[in-house]
PDB file of N, CA and C in Angstrom:
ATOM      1  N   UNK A   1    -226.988  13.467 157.173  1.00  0.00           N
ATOM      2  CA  UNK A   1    -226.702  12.084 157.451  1.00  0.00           C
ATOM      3  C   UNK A   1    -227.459  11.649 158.695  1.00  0.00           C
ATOM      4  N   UNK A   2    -228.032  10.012 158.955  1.00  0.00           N
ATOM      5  CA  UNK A   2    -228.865   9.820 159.843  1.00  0.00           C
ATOM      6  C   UNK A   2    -228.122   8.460 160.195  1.00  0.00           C
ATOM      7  N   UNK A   3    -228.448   7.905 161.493  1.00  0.00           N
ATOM      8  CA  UNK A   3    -227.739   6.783 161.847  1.00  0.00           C
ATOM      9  C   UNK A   3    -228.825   6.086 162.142  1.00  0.00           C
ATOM     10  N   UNK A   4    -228.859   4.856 161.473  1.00  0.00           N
ATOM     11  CA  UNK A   4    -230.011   3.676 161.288  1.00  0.00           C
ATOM     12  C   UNK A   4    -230.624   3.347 163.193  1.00  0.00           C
ATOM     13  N   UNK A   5    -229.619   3.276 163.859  1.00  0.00           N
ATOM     14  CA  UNK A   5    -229.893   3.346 165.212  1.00  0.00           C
ATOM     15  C   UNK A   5    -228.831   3.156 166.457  1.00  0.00           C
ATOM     16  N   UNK A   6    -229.345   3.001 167.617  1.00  0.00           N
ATOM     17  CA  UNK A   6    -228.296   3.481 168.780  1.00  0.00           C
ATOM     18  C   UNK A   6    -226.898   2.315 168.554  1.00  0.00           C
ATOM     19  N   UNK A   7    -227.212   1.209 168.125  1.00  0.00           N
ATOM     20  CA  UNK A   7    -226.390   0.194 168.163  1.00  0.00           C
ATOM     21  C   UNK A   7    -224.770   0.413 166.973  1.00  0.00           C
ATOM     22  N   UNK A   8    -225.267   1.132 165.598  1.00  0.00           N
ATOM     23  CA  UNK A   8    -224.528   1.574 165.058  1.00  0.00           C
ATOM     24  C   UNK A   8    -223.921   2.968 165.148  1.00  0.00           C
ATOM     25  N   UNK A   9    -224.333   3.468 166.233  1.00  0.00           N
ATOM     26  CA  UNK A   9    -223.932   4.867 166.360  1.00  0.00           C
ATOM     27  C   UNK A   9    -223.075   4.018 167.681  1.00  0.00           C
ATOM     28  N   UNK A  10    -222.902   3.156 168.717  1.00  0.00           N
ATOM     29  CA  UNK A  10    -222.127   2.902 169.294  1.00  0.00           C
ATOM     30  C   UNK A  10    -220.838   2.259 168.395  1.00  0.00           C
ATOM     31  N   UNK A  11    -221.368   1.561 167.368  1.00  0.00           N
ATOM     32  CA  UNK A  11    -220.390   0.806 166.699  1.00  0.00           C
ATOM     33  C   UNK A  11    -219.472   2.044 166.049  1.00  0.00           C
ATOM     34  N   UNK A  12    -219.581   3.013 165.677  1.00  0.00           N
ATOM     35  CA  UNK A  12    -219.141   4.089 165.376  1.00  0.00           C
ATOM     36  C   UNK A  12    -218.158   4.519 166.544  1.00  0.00           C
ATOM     37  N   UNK A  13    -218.892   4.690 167.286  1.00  0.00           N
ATOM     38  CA  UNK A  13    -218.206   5.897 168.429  1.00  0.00           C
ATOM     39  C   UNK A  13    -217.178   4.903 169.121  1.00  0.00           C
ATOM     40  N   UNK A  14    -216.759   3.101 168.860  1.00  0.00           N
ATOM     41  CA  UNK A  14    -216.048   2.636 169.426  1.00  0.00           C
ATOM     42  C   UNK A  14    -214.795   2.476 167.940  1.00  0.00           C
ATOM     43  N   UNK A  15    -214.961   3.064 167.385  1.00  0.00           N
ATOM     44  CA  UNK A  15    -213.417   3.526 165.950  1.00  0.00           C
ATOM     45  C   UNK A  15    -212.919   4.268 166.909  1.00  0.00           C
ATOM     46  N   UNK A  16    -211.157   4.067 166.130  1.00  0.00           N
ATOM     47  CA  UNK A  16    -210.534   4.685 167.058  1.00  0.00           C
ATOM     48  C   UNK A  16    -210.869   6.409 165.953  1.00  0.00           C
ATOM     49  N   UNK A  17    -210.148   7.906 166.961  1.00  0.00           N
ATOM     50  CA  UNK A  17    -210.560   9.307 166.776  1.00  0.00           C
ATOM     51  C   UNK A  17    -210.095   9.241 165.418  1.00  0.00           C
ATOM     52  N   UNK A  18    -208.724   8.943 164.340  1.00  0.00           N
ATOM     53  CA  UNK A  18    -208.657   9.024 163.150  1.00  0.00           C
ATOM     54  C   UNK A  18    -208.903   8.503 161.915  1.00  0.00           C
ATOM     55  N   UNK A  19    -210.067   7.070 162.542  1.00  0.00           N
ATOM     56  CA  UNK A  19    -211.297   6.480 161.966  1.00  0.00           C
ATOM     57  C   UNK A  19    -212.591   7.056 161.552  1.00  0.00           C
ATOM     58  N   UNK A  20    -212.913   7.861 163.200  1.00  0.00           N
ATOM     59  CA  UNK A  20    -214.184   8.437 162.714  1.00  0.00           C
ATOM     60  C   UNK A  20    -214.072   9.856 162.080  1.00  0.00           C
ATOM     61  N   UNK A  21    -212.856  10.647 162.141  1.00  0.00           N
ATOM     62  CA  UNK A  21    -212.610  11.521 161.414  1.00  0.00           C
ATOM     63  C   UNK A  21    -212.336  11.858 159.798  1.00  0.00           C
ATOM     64  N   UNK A  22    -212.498  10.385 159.307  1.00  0.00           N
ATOM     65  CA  UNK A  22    -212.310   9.993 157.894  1.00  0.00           C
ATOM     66  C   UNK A  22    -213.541  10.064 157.570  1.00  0.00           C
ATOM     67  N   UNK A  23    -214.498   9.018 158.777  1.00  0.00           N
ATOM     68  CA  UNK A  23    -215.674   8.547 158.459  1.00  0.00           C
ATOM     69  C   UNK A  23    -216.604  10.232 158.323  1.00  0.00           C
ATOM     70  N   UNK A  24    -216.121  10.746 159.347  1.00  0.00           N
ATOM     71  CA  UNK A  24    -216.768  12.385 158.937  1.00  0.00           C
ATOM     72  C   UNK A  24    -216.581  13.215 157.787  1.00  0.00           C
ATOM     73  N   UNK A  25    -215.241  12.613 157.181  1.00  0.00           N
ATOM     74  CA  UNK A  25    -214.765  13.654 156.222  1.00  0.00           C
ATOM     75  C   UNK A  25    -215.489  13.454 154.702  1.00  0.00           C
ATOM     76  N   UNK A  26    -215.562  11.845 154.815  1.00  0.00           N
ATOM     77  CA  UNK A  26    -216.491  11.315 153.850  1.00  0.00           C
ATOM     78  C   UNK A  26    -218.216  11.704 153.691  1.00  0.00           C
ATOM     79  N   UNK A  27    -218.629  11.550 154.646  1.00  0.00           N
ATOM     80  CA  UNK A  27    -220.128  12.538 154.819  1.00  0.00           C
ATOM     81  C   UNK A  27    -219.834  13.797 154.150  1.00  0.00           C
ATOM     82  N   UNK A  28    -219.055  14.648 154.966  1.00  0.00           N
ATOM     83  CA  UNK A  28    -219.050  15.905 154.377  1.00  0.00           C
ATOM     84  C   UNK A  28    -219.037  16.250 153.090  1.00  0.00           C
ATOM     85  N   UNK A  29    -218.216  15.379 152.272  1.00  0.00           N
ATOM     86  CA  UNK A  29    -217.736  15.288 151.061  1.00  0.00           C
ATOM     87  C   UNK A  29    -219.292  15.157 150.177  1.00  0.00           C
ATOM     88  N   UNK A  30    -220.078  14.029 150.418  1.00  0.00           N
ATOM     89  CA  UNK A  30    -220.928  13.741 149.781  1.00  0.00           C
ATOM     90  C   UNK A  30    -221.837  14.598 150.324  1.00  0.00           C
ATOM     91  N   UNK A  31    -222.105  15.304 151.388  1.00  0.00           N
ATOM     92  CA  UNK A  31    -223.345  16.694 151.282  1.00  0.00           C
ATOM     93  C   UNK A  31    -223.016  17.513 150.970  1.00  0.00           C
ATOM     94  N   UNK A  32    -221.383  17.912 150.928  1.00  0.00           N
ATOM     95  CA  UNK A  32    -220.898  18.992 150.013  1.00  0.00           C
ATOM     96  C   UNK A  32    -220.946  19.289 148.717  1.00  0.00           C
ATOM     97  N   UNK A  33    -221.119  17.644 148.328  1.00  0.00           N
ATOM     98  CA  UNK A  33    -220.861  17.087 146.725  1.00  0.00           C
ATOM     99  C   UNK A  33    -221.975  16.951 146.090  1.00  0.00           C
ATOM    100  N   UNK A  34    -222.535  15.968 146.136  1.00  0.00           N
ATOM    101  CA  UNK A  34    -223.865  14.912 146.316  1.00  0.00           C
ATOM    102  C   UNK A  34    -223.393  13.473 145.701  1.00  0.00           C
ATOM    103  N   UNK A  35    -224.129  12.614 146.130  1.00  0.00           N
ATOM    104  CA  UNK A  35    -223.659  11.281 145.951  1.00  0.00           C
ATOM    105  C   UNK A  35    -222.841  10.806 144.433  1.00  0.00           C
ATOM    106  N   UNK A  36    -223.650  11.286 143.313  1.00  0.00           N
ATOM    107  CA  UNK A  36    -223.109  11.723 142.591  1.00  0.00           C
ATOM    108  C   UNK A  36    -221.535  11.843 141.827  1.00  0.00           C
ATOM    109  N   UNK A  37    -220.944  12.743 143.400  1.00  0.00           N
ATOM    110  CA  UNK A  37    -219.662  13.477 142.945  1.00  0.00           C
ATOM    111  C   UNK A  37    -218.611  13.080 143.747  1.00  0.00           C
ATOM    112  N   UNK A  38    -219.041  11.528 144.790  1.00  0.00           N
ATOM    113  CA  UNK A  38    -217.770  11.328 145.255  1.00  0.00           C
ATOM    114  C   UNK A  38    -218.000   9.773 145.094  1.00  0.00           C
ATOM    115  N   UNK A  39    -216.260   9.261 144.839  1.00  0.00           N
ATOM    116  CA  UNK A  39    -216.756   7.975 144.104  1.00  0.00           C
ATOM    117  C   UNK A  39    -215.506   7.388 145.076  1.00  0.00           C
ATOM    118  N   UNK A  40    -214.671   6.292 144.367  1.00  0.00           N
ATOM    119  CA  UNK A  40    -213.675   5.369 145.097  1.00  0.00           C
ATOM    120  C   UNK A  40    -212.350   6.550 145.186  1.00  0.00           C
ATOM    121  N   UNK A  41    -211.313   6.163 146.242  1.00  0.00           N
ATOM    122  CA  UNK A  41    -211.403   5.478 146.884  1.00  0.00           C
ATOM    123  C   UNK A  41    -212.678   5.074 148.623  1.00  0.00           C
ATOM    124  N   UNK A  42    -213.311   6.697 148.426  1.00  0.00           N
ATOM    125  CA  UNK A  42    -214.182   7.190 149.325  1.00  0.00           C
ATOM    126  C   UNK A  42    -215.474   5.905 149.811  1.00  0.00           C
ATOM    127  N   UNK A  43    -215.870   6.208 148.834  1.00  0.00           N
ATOM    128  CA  UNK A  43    -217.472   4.999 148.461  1.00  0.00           C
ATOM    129  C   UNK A  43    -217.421   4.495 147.080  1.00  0.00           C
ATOM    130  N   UNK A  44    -217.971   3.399 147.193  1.00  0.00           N
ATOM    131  CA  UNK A  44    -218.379   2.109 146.441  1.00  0.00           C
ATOM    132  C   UNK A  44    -219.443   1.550 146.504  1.00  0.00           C
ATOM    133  N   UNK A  45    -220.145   1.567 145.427  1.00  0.00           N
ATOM    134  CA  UNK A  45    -221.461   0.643 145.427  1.00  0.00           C
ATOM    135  C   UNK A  45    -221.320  -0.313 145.494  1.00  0.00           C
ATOM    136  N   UNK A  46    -222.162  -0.985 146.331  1.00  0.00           N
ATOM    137  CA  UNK A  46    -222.201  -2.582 146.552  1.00  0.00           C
ATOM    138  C   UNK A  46    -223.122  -3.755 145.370  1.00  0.00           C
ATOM    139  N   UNK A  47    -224.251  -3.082 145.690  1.00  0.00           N
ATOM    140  CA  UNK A  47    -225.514  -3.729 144.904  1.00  0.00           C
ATOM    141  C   UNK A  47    -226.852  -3.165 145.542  1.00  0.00           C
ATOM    142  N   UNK A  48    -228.171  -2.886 144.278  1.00  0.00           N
ATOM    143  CA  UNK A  48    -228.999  -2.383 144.328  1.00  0.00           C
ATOM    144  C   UNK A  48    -228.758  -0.828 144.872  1.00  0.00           C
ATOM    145  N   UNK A  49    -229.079  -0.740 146.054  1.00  0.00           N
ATOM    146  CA  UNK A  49    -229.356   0.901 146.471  1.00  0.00           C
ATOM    147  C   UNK A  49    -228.341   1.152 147.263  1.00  0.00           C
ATOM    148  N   UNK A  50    -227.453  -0.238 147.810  1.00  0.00           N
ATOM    149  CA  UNK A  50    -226.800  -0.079 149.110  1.00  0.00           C
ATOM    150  C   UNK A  50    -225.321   0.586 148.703  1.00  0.00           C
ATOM    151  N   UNK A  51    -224.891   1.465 149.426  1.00  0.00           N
ATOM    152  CA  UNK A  51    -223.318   1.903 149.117  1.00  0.00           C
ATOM    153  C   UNK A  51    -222.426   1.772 150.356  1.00  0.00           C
ATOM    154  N   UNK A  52    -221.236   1.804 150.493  1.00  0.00           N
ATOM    155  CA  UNK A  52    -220.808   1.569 151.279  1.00  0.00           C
ATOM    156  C   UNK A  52    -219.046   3.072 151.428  1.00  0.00           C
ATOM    157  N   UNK A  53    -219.222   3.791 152.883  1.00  0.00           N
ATOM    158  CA  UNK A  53    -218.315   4.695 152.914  1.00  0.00           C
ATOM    159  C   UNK A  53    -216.680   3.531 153.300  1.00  0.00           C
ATOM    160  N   UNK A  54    -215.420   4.033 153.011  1.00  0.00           N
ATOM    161  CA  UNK A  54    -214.815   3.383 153.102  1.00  0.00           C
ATOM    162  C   UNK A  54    -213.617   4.266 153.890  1.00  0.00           C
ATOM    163  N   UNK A  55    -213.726   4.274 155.242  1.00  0.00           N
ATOM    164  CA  UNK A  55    -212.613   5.329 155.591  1.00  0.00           C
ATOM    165  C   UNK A  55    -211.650   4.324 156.297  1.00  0.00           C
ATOM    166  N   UNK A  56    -209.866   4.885 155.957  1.00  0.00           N
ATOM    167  CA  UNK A  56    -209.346   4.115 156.481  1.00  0.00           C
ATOM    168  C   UNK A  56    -208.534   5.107 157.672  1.00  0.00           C
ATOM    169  N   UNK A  57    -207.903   4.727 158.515  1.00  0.00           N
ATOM    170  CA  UNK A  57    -207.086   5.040 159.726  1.00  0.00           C
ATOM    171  C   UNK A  57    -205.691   4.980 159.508  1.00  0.00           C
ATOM    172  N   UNK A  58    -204.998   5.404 160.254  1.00  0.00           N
ATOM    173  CA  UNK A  58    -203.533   4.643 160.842  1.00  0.00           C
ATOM    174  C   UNK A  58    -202.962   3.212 160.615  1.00  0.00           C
ATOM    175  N   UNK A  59    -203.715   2.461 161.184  1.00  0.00           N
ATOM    176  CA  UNK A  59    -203.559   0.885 161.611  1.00  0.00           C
ATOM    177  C   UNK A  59    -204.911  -0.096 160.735  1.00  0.00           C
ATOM    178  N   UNK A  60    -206.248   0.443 160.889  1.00  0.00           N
ATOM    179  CA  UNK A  60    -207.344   0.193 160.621  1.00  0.00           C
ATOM    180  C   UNK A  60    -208.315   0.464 159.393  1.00  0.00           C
ATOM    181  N   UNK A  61    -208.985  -0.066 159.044  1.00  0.00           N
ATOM    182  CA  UNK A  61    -210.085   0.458 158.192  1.00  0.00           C
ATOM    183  C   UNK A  61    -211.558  -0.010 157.917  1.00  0.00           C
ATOM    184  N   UNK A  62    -212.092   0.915 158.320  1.00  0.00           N
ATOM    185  CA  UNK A  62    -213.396   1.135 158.480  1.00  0.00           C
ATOM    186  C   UNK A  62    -214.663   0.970 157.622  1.00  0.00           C
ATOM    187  N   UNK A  63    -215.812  -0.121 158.139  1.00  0.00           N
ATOM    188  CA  UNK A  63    -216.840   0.473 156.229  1.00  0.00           C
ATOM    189  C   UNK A  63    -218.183   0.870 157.100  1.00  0.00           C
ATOM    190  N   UNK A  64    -218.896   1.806 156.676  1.00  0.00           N
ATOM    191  CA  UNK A  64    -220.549   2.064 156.921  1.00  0.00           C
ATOM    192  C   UNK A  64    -221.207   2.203 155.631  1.00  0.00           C
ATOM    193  N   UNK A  65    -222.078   1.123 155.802  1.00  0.00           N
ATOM    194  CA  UNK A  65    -222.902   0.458 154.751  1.00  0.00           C
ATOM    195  C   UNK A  65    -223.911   2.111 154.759  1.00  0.00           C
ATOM    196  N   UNK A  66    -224.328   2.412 153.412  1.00  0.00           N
ATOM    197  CA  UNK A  66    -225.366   3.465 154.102  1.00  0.00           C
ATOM    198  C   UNK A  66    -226.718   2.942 152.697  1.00  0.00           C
ATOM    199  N   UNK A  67    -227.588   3.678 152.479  1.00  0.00           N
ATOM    200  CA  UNK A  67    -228.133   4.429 151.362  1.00  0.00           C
ATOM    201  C   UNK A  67    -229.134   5.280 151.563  1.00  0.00           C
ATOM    202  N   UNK A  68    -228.943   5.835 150.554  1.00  0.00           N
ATOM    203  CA  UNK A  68    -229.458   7.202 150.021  1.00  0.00           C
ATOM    204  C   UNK A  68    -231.225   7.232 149.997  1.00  0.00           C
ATOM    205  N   UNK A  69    -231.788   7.942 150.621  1.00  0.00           N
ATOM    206  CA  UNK A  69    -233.581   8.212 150.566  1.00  0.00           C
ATOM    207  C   UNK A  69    -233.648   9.447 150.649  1.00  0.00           C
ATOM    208  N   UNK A  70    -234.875  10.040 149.813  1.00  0.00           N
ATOM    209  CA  UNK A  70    -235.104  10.939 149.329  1.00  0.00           C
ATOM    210  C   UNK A  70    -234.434  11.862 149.351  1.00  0.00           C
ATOM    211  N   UNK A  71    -233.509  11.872 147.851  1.00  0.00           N
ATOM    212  CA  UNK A  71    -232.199  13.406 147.564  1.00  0.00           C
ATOM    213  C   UNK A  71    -231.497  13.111 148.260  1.00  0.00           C
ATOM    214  N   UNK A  72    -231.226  13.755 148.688  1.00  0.00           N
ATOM    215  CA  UNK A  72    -229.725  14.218 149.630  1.00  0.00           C
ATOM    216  C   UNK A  72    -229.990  13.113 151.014  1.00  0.00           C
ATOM    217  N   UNK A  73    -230.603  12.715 151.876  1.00  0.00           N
ATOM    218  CA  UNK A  73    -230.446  12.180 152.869  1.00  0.00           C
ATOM    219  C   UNK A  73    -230.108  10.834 152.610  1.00  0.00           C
ATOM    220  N   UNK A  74    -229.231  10.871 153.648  1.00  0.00           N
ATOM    221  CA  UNK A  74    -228.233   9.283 153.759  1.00  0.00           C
ATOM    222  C   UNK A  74    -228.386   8.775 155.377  1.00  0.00           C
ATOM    223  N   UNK A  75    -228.627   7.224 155.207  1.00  0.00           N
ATOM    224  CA  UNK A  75    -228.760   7.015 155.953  1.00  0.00           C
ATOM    225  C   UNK A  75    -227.681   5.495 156.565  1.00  0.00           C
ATOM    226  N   UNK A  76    -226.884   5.645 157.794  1.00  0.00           N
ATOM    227  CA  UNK A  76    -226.128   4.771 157.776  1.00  0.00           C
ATOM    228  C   UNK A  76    -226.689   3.302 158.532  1.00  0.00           C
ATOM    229  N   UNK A  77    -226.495   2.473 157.724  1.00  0.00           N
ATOM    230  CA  UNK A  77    -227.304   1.103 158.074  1.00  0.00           C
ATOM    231  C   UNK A  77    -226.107   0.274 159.171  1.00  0.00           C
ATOM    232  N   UNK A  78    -225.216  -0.030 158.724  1.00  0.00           N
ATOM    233  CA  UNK A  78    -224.393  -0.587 159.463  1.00  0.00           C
ATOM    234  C   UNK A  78    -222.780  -0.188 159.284  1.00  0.00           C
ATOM    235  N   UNK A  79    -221.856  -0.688 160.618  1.00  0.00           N
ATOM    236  CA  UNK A  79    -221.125   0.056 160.364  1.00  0.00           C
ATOM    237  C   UNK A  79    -220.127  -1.017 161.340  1.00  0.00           C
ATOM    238  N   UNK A  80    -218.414  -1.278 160.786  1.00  0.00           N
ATOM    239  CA  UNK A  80    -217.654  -2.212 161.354  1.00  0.00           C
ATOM    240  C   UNK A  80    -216.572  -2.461 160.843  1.00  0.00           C
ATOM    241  N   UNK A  81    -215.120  -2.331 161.302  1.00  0.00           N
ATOM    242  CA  UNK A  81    -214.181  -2.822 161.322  1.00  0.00           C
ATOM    243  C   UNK A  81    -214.006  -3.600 160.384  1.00  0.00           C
ATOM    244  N   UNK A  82    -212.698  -3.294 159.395  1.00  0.00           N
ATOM    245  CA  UNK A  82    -212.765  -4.073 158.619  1.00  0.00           C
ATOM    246  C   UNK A  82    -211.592  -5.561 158.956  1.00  0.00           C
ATOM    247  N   UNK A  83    -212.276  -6.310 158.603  1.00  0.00           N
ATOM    248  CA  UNK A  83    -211.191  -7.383 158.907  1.00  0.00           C
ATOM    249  C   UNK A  83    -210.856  -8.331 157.569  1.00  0.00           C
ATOM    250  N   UNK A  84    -211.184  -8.603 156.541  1.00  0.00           N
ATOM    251  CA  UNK A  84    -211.068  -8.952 155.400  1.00  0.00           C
ATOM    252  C   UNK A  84    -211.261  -8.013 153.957  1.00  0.00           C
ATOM    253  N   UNK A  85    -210.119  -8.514 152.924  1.00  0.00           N
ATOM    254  CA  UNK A  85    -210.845  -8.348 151.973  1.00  0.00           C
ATOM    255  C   UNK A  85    -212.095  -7.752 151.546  1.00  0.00           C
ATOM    256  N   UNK A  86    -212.946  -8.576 151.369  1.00  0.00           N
ATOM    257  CA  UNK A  86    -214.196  -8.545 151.006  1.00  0.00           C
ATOM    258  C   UNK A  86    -215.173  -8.050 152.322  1.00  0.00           C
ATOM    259  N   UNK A  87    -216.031  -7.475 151.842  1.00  0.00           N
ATOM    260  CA  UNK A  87    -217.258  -6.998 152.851  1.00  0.00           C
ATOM    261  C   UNK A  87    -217.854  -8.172 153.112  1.00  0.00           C
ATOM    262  N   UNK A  88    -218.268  -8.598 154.399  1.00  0.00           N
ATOM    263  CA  UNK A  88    -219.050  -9.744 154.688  1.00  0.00           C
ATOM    264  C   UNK A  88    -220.323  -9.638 154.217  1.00  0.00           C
ATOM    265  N   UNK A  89    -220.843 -11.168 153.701  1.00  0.00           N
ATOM    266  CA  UNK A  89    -221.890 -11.218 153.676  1.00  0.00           C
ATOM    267  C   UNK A  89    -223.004 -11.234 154.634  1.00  0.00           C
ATOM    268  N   UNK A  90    -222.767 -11.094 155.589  1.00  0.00           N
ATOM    269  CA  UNK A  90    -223.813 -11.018 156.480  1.00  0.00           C
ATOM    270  C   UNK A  90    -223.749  -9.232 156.858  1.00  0.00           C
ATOM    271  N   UNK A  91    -223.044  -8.651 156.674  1.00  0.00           N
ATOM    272  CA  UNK A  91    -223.036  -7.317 157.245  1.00  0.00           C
ATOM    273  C   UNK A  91    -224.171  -6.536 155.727  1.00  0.00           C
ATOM    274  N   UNK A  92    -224.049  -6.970 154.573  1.00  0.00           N
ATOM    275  CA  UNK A  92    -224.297  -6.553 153.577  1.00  0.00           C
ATOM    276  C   UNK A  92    -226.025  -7.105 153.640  1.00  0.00           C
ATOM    277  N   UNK A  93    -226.441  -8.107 154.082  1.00  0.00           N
ATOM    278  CA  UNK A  93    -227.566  -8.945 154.327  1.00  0.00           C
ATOM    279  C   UNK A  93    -228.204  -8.035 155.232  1.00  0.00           C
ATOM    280  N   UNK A  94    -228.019  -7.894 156.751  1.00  0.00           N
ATOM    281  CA  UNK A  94    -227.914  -7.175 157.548  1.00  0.00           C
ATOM    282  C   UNK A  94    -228.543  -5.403 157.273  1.00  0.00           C
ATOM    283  N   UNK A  95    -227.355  -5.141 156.440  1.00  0.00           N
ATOM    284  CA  UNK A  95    -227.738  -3.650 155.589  1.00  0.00           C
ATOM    285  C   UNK A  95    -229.111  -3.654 154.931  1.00  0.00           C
ATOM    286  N   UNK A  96    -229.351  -4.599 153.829  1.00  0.00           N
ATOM    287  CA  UNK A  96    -230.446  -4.623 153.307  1.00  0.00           C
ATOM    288  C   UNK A  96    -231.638  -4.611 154.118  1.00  0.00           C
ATOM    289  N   UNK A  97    -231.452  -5.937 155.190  1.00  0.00           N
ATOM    290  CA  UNK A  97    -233.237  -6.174 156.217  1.00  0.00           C
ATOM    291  C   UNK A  97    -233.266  -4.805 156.815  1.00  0.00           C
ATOM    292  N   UNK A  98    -232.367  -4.191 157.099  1.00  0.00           N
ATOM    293  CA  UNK A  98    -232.670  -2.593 157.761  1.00  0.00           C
ATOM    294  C   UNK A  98    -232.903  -1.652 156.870  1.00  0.00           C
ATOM    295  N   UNK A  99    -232.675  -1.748 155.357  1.00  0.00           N
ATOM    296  CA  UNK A  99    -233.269  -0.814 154.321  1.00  0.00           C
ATOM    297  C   UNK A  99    -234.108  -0.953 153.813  1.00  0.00           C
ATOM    298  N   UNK A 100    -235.220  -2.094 153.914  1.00  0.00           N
ATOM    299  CA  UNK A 100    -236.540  -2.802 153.842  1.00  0.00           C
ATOM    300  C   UNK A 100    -237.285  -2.143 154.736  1.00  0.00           C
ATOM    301  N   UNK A 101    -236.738  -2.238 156.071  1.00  0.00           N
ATOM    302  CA  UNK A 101    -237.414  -1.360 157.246  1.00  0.00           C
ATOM    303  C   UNK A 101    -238.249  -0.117 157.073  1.00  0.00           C
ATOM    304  N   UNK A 102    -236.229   0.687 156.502  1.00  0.00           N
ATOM    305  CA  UNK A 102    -236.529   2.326 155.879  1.00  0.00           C
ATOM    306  C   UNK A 102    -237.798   2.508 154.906  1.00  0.00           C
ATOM    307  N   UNK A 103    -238.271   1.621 154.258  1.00  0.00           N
ATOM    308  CA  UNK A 103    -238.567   1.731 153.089  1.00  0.00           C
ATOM    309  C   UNK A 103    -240.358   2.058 153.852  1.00  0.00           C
ATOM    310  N   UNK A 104    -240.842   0.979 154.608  1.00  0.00           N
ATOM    311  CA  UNK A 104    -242.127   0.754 155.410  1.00  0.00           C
ATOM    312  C   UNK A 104    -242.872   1.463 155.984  1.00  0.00           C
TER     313      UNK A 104
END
């Protein structure tokens, strides 16, 4: 697993400890597995390439947008608190212009 950059690896490291311990358990799962072999309630495809991990907490719940480049490596694009329903559209927008990047 790779973190798109310093800004989402802070957005990470500010979940509370039984947030990011989901969010770890879910990685593990899928390099243990392969993408493949772990599905809802874990991850959910969004659209096109983008997937999204879904760990929840105590109080909270968590999404990191990621996708998948070459085999096995995953890479997490964005990552944030969930506060609605639905995944925002701008976080999902967001995900994509940084997997355009990956792609370059």
């Amino acid at each position: 697993m790779e973190i798109y950059d310093r800004s989402v690896a802070e957005e990470i490291d500010a979940w509370p400890l039984d947030l990011r311990s989901r969010l770890l358990h879910i990685v593990d799962r899928i390099e243990a597995h392969g993408l493949d072999r772990v599905g809802m309630p874990l991850v959910r495809h969004l659209r096109g390439k983008l997937w999204e991990m879904r760990p929840s907490g105590k109080r909270l719940e968590g999404r990191a947008l990621y996708v998948a480049v070459e085999g096995r490596r995953i890479v997490i694009l964005v990552a944030f608190i969930k506060k609605r329903q639905t995944t925002p559209g701008r976080m999902i927008e967001l995900a994509e212009a940084r997997m355009k990047e990956l792609s370059r």
